[in-house]
PDB file of N, CA and C in Angstrom:
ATOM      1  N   UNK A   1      15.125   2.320 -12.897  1.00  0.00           N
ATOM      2  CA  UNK A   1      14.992   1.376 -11.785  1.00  0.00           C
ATOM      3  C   UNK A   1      16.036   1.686 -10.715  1.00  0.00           C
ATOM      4  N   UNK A   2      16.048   1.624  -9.353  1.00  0.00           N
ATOM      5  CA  UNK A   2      16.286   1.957  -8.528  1.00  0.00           C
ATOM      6  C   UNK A   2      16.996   0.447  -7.539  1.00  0.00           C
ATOM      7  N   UNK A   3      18.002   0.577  -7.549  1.00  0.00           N
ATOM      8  CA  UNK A   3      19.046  -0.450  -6.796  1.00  0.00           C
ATOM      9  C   UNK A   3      18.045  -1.069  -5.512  1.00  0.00           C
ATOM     10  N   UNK A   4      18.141  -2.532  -5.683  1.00  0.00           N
ATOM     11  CA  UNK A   4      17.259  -2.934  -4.077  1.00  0.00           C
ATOM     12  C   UNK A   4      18.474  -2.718  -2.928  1.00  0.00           C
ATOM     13  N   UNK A   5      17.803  -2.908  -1.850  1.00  0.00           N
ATOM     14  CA  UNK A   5      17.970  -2.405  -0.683  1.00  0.00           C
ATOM     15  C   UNK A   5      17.784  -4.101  -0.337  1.00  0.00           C
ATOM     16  N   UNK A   6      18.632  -4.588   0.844  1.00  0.00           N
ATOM     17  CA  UNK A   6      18.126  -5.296   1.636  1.00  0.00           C
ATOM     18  C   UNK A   6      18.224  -5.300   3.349  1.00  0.00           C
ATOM     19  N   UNK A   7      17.395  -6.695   4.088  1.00  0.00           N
ATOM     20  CA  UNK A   7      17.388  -6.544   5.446  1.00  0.00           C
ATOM     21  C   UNK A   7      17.254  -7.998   6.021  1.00  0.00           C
ATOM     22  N   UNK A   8      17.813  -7.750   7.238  1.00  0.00           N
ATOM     23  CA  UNK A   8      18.111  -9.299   7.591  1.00  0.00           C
ATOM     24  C   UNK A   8      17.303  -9.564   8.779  1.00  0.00           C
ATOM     25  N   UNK A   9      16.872 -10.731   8.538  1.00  0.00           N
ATOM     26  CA  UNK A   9      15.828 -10.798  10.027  1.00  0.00           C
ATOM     27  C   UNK A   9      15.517 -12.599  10.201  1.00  0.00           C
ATOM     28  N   UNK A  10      14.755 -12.500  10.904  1.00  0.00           N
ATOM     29  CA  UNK A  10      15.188 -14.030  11.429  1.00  0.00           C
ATOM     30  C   UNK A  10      13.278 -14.341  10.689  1.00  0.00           C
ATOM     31  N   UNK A  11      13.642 -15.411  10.297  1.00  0.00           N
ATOM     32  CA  UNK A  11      12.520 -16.055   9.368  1.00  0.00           C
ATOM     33  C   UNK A  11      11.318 -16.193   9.951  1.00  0.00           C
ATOM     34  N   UNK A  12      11.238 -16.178  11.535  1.00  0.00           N
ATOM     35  CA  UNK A  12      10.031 -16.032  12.291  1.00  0.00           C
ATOM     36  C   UNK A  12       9.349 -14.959  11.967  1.00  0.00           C
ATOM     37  N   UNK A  13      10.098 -13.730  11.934  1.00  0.00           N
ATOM     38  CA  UNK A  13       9.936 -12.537  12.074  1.00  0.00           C
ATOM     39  C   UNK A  13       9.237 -12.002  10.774  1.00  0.00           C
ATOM     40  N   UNK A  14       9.566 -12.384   9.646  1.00  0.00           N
ATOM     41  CA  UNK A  14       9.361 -12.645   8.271  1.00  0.00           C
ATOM     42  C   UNK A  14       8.103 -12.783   8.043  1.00  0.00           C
ATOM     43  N   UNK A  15       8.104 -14.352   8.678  1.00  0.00           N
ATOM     44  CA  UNK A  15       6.699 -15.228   8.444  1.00  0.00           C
ATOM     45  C   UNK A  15       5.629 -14.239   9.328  1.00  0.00           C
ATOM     46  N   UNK A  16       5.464 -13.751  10.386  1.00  0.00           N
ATOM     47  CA  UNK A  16       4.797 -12.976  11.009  1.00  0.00           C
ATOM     48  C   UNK A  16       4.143 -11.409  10.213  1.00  0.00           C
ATOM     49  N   UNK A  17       5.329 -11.217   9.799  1.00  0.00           N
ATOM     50  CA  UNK A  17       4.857 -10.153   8.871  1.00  0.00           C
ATOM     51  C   UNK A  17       3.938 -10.185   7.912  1.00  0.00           C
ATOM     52  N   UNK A  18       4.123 -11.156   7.378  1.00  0.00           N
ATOM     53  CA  UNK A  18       3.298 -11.610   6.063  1.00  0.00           C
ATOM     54  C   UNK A  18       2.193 -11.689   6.171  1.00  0.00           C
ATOM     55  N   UNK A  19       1.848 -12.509   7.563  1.00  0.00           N
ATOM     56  CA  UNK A  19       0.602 -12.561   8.010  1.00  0.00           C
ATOM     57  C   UNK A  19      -0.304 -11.265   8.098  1.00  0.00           C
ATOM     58  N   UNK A  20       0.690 -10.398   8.556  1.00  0.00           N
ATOM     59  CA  UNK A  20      -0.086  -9.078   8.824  1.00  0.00           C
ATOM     60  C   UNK A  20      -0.043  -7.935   7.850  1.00  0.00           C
ATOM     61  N   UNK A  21       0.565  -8.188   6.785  1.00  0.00           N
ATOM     62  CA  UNK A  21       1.095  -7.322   5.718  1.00  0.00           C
ATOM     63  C   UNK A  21       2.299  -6.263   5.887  1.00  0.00           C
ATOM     64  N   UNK A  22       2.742  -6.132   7.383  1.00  0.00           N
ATOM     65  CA  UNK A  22       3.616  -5.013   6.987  1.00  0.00           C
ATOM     66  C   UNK A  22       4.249  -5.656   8.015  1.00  0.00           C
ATOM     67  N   UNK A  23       5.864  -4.910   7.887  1.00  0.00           N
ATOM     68  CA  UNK A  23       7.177  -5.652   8.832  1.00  0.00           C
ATOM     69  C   UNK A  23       7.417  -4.173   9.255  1.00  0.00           C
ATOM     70  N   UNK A  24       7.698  -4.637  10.959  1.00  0.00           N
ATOM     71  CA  UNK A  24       8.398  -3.248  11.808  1.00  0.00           C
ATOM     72  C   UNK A  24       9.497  -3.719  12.536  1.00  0.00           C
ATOM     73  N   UNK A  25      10.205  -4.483  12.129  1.00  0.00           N
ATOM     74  CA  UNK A  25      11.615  -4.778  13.095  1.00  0.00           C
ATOM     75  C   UNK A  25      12.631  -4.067  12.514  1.00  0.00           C
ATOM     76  N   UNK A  26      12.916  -2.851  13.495  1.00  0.00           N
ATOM     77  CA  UNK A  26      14.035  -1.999  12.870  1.00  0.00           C
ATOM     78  C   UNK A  26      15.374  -2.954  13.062  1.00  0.00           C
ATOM     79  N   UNK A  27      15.724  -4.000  13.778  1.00  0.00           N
ATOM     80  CA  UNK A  27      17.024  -4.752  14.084  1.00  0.00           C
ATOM     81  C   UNK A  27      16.973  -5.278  15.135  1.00  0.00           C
ATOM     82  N   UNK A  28      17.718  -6.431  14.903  1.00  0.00           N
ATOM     83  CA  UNK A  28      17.758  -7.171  15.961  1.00  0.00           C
ATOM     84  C   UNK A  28      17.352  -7.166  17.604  1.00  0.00           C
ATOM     85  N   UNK A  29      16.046  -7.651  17.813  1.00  0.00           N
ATOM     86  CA  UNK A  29      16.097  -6.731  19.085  1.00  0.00           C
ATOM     87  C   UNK A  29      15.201  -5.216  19.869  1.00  0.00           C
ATOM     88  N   UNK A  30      15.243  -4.762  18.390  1.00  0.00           N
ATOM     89  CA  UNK A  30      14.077  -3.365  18.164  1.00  0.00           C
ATOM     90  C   UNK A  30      13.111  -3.245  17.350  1.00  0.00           C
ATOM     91  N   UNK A  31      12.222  -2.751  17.554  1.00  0.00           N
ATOM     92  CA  UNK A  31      10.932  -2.596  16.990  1.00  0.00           C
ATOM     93  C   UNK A  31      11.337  -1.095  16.226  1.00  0.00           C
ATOM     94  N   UNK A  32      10.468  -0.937  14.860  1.00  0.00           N
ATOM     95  CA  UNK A  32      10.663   0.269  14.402  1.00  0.00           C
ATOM     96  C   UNK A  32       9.813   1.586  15.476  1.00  0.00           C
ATOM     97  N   UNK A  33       9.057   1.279  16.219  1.00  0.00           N
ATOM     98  CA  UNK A  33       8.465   2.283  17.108  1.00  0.00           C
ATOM     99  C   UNK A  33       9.702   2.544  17.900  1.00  0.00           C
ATOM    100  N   UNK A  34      10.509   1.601  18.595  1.00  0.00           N
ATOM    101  CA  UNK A  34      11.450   2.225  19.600  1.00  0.00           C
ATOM    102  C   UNK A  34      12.627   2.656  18.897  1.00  0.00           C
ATOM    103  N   UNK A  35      13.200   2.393  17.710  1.00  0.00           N
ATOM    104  CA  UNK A  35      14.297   2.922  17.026  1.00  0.00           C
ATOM    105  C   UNK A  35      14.157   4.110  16.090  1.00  0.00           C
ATOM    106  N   UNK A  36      12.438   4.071  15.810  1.00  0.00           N
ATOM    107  CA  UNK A  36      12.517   5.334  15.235  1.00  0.00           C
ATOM    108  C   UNK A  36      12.744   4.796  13.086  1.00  0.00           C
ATOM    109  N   UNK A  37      13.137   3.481  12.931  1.00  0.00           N
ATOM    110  CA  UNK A  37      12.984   3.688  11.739  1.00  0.00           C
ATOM    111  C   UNK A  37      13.835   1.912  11.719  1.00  0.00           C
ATOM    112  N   UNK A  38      13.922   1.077  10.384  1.00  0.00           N
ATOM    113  CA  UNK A  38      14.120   0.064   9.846  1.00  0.00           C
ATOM    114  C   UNK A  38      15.278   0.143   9.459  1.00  0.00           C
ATOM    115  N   UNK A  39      16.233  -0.549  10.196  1.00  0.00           N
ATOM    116  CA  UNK A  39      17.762  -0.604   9.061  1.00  0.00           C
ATOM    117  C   UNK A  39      17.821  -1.425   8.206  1.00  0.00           C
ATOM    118  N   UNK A  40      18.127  -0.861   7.122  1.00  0.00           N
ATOM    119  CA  UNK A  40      18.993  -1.836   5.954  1.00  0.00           C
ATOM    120  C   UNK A  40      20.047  -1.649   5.611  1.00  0.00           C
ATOM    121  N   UNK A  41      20.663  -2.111   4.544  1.00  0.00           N
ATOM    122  CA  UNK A  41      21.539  -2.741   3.926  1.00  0.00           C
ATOM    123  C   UNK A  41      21.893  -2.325   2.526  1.00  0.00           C
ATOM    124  N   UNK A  42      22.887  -2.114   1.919  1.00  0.00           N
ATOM    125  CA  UNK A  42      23.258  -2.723   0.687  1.00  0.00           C
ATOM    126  C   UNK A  42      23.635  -3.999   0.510  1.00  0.00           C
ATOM    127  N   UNK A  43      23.905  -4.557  -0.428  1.00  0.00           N
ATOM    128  CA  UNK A  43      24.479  -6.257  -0.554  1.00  0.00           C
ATOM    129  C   UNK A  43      25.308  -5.776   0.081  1.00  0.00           C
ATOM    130  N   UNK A  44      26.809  -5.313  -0.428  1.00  0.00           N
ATOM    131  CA  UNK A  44      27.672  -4.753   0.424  1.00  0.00           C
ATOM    132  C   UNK A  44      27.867  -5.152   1.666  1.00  0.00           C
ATOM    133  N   UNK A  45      27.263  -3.988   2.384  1.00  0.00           N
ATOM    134  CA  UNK A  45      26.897  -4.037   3.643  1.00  0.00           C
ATOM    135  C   UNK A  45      26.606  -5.108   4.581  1.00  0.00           C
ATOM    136  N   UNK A  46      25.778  -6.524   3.707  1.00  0.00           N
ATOM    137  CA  UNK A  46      25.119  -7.262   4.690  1.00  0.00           C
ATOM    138  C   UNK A  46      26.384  -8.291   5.229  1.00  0.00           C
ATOM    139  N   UNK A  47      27.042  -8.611   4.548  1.00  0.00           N
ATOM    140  CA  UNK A  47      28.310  -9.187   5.692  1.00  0.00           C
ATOM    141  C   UNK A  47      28.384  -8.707   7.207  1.00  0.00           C
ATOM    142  N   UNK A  48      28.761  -7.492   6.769  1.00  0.00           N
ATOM    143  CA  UNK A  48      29.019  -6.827   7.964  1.00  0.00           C
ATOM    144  C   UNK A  48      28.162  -6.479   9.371  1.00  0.00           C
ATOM    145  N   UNK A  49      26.576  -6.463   8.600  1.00  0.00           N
ATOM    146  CA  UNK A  49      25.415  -6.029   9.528  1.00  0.00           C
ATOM    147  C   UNK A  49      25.159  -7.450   9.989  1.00  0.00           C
ATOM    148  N   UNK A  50      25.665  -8.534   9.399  1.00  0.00           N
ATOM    149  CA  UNK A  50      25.316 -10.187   9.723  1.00  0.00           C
ATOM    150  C   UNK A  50      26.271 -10.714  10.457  1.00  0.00           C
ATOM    151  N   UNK A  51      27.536 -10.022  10.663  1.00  0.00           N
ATOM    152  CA  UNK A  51      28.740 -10.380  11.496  1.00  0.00           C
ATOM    153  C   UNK A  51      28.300  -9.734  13.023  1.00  0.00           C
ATOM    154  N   UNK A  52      27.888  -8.500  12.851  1.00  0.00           N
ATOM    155  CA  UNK A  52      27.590  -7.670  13.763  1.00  0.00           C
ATOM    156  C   UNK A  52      26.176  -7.980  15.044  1.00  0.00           C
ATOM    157  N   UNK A  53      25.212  -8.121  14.148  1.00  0.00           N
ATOM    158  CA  UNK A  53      24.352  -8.178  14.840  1.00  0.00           C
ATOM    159  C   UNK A  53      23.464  -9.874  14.760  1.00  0.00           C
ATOM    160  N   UNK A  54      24.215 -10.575  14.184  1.00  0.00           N
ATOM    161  CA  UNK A  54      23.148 -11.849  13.928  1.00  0.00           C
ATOM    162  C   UNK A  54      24.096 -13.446  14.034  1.00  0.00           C
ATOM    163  N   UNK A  55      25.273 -12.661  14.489  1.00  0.00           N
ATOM    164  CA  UNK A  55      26.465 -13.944  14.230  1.00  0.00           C
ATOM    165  C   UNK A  55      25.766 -15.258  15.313  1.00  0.00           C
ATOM    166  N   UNK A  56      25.146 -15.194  16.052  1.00  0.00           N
ATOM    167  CA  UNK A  56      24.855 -16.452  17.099  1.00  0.00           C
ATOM    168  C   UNK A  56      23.788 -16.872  16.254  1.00  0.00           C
ATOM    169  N   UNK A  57      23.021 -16.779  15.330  1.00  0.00           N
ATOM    170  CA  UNK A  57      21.649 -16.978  15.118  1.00  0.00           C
ATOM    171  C   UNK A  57      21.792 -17.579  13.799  1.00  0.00           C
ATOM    172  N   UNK A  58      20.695 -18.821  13.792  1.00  0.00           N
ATOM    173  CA  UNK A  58      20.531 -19.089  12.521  1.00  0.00           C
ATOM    174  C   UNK A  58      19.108 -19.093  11.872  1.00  0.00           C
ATOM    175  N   UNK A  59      18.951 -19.815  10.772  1.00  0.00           N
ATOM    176  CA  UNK A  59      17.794 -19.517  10.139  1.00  0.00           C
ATOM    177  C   UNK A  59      17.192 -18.067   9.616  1.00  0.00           C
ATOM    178  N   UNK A  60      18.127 -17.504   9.273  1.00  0.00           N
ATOM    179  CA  UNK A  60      17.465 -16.056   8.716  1.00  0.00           C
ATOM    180  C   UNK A  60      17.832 -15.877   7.397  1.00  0.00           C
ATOM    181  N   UNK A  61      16.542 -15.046   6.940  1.00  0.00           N
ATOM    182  CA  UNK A  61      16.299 -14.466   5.767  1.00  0.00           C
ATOM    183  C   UNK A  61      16.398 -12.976   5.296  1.00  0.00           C
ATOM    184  N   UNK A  62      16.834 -12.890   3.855  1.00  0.00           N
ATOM    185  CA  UNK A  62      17.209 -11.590   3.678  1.00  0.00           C
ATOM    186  C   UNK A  62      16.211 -11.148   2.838  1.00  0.00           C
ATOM    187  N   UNK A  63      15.444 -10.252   3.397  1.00  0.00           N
ATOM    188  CA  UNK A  63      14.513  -9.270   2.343  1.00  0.00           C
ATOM    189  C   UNK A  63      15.272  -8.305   1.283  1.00  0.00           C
ATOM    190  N   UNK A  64      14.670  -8.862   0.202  1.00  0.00           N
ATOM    191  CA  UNK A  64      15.376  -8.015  -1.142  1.00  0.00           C
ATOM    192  C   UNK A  64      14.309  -6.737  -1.136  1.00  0.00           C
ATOM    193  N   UNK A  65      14.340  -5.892  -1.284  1.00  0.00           N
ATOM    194  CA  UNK A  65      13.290  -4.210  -1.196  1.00  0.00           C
ATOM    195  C   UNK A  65      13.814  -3.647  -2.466  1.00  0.00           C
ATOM    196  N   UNK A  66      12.604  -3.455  -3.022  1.00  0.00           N
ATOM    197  CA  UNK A  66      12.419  -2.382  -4.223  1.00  0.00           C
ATOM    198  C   UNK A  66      12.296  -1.023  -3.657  1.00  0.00           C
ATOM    199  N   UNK A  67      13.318   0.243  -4.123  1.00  0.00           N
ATOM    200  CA  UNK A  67      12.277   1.309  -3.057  1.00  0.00           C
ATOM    201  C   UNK A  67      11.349   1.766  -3.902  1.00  0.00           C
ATOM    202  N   UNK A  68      11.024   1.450  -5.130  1.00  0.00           N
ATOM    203  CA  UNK A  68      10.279   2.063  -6.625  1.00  0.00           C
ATOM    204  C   UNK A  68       9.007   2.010  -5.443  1.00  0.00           C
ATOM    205  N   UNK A  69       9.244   0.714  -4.844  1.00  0.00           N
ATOM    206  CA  UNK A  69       7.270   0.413  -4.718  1.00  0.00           C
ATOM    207  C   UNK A  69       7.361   0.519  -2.768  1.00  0.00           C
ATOM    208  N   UNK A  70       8.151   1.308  -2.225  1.00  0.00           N
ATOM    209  CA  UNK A  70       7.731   1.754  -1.141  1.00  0.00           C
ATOM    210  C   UNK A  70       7.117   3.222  -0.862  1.00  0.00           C
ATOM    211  N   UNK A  71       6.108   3.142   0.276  1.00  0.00           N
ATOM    212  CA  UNK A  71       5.191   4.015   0.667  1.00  0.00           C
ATOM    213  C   UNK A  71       5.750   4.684   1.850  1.00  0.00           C
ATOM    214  N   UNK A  72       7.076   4.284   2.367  1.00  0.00           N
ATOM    215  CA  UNK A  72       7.329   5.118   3.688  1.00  0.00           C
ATOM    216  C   UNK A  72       8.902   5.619   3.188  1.00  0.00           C
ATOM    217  N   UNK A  73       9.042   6.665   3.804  1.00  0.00           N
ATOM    218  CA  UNK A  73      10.405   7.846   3.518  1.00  0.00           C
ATOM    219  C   UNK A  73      11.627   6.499   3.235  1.00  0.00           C
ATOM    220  N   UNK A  74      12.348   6.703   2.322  1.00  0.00           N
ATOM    221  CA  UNK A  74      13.779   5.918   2.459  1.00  0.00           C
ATOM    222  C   UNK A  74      14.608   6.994   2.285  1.00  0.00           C
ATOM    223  N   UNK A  75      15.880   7.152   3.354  1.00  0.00           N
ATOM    224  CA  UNK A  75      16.917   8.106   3.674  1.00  0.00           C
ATOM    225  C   UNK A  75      18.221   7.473   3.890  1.00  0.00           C
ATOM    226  N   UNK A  76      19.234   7.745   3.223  1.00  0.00           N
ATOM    227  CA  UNK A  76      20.682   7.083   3.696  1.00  0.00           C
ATOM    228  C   UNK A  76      21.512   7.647   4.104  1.00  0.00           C
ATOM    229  N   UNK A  77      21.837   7.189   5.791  1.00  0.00           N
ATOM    230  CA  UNK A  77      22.437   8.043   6.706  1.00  0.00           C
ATOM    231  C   UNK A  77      23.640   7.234   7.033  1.00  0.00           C
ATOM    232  N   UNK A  78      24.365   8.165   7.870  1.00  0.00           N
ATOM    233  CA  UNK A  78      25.374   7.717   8.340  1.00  0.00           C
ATOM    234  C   UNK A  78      25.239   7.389   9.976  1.00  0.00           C
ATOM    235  N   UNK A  79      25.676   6.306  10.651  1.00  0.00           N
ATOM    236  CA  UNK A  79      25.822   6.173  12.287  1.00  0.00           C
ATOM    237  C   UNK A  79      26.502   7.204  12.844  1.00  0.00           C
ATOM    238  N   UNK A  80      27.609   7.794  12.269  1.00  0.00           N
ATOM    239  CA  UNK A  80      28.494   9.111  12.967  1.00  0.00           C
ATOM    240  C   UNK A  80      29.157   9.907  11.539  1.00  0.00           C
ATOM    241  N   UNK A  81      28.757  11.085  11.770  1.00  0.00           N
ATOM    242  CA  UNK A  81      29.673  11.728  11.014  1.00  0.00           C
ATOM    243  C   UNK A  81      30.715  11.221  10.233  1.00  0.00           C
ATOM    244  N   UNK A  82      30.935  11.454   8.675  1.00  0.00           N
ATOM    245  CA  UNK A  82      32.013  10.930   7.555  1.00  0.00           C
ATOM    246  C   UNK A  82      31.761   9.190   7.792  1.00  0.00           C
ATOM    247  N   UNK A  83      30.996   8.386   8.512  1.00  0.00           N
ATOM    248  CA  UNK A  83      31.020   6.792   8.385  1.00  0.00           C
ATOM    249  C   UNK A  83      30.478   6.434   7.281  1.00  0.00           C
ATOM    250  N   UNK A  84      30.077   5.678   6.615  1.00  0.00           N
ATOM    251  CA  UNK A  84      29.310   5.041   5.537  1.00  0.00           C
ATOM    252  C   UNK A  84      27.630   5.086   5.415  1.00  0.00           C
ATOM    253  N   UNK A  85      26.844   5.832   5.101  1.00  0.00           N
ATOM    254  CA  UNK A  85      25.891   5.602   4.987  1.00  0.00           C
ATOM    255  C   UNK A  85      25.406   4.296   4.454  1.00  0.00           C
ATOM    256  N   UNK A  86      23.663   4.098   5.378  1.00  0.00           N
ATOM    257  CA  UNK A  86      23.063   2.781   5.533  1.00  0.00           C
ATOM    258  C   UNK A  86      21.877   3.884   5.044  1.00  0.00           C
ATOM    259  N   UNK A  87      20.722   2.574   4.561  1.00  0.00           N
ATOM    260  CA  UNK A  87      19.628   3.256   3.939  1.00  0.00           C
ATOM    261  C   UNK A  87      18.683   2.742   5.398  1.00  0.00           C
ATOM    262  N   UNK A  88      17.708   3.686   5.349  1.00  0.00           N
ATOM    263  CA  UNK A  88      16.573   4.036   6.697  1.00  0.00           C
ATOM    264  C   UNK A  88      15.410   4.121   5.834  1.00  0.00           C
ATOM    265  N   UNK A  89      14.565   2.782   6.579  1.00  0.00           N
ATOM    266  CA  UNK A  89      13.036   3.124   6.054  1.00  0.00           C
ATOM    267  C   UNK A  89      12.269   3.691   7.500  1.00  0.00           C
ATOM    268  N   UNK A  90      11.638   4.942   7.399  1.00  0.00           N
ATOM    269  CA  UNK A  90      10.965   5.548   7.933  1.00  0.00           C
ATOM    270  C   UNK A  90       9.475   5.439   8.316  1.00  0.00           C
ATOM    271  N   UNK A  91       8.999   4.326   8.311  1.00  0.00           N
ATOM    272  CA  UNK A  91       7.843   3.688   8.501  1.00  0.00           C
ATOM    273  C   UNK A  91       7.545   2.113   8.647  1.00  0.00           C
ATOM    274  N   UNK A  92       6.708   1.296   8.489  1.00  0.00           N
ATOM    275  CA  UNK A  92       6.462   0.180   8.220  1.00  0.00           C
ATOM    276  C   UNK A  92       6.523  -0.383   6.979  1.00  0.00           C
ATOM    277  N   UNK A  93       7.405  -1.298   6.663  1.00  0.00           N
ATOM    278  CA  UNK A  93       7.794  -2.016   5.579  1.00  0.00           C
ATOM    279  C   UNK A  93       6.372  -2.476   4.707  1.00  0.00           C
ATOM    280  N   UNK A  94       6.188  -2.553   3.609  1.00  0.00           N
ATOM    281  CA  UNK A  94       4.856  -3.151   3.435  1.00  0.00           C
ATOM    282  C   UNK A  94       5.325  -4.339   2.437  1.00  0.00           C
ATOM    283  N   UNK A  95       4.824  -5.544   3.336  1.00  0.00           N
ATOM    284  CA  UNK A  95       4.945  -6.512   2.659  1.00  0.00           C
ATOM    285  C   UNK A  95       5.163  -6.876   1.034  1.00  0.00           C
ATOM    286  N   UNK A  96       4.478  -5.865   0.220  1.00  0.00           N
ATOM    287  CA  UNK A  96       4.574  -5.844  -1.347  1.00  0.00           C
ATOM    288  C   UNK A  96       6.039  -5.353  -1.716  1.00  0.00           C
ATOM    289  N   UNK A  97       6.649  -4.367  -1.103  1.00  0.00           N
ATOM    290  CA  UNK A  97       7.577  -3.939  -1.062  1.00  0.00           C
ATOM    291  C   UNK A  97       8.564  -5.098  -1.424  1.00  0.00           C
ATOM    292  N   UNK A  98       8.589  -5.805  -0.550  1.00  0.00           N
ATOM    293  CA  UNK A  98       9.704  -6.784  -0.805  1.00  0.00           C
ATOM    294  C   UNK A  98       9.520  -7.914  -2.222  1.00  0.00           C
ATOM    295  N   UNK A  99      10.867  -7.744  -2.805  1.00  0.00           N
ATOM    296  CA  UNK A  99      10.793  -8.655  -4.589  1.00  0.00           C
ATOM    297  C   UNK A  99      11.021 -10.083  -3.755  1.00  0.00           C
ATOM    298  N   UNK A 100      12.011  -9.931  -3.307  1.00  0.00           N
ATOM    299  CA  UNK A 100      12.393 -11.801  -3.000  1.00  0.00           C
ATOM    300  C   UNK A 100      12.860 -11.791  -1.614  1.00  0.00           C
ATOM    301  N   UNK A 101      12.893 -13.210  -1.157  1.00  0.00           N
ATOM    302  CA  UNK A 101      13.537 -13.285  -0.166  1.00  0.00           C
ATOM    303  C   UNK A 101      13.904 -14.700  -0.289  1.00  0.00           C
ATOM    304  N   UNK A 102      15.464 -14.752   0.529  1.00  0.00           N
ATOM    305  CA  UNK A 102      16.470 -15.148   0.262  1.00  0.00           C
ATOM    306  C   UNK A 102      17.471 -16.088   1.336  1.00  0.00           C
ATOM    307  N   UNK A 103      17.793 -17.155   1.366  1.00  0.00           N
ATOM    308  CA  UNK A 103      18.122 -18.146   2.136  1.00  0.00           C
ATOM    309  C   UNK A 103      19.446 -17.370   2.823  1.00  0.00           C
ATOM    310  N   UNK A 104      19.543 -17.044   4.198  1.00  0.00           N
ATOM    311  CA  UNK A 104      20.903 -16.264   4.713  1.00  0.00           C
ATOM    312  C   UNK A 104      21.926 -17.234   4.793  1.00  0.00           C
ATOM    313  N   UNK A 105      23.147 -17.542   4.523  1.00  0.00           N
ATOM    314  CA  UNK A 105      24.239 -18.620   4.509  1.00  0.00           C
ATOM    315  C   UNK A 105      24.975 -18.209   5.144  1.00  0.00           C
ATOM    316  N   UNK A 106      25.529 -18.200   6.278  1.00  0.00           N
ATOM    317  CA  UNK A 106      26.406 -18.324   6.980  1.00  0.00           C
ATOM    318  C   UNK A 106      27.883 -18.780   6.366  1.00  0.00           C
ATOM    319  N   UNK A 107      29.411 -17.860   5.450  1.00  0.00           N
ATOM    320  CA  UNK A 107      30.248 -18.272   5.688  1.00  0.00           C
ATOM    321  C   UNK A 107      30.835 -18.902   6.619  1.00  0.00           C
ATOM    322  N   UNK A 108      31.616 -20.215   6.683  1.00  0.00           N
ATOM    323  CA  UNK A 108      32.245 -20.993   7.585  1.00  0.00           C
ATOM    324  C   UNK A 108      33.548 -19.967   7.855  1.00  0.00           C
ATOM    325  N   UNK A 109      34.089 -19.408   8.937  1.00  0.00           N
ATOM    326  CA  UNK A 109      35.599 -18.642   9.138  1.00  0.00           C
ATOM    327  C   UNK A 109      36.618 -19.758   9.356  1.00  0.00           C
TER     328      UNK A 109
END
């Protein structure tokens, strides 16, 4: 079994997907057509991608991703040379893909 992956997105965005079976919001803001691919996350990671890109916003949910049961490329890259690699889905998310999803909580600072 293969470590999930997750991704943070605002629960509209979620619910929309579902409807249609597959999710293309590479991040906040971008569509996977104009970015070229879906960012995620490790647990790890999602502090940081939730400090970064989602701190004004509430109501969002975190997609838990199996990659066992994805159909589009998953690759883990880095933003610049020696930084930390993030995992990249290379297509449209397919709704089955995702095991759970998950109430986003906002630490109080």
């Amino acid at each position: 079994m293969t470590d999930h992956i997750v991704h943070l997105t605002e629960r509209s965005l979620w619910e929309e997907a579902r409807a249609r079976g597959t999710y293309e919001i590479s991040t906040r803001g971008r569509t996977l057509q104009e970015e070229g691919f879906i960012h995620c996350s490790t647990r790890a990671q999602l502090p940081g991608t939730a400090a970064r890109f989602f701190a004004d916003l509430d109501d969002l949910v975190v997609l838990v991703i199996d990659p066992d049961r994805l159909d589009v490329p998953l690759k883990w890259e880095a933003p610049a040379p020696g930084a930390e690699e993030f995992p990249h889905l290379y297509g449209p998310l397919a709704v089955d893909a995702v095991v759970e999803v998950e109430e986003w909580e906002v630490t109080p600072r």
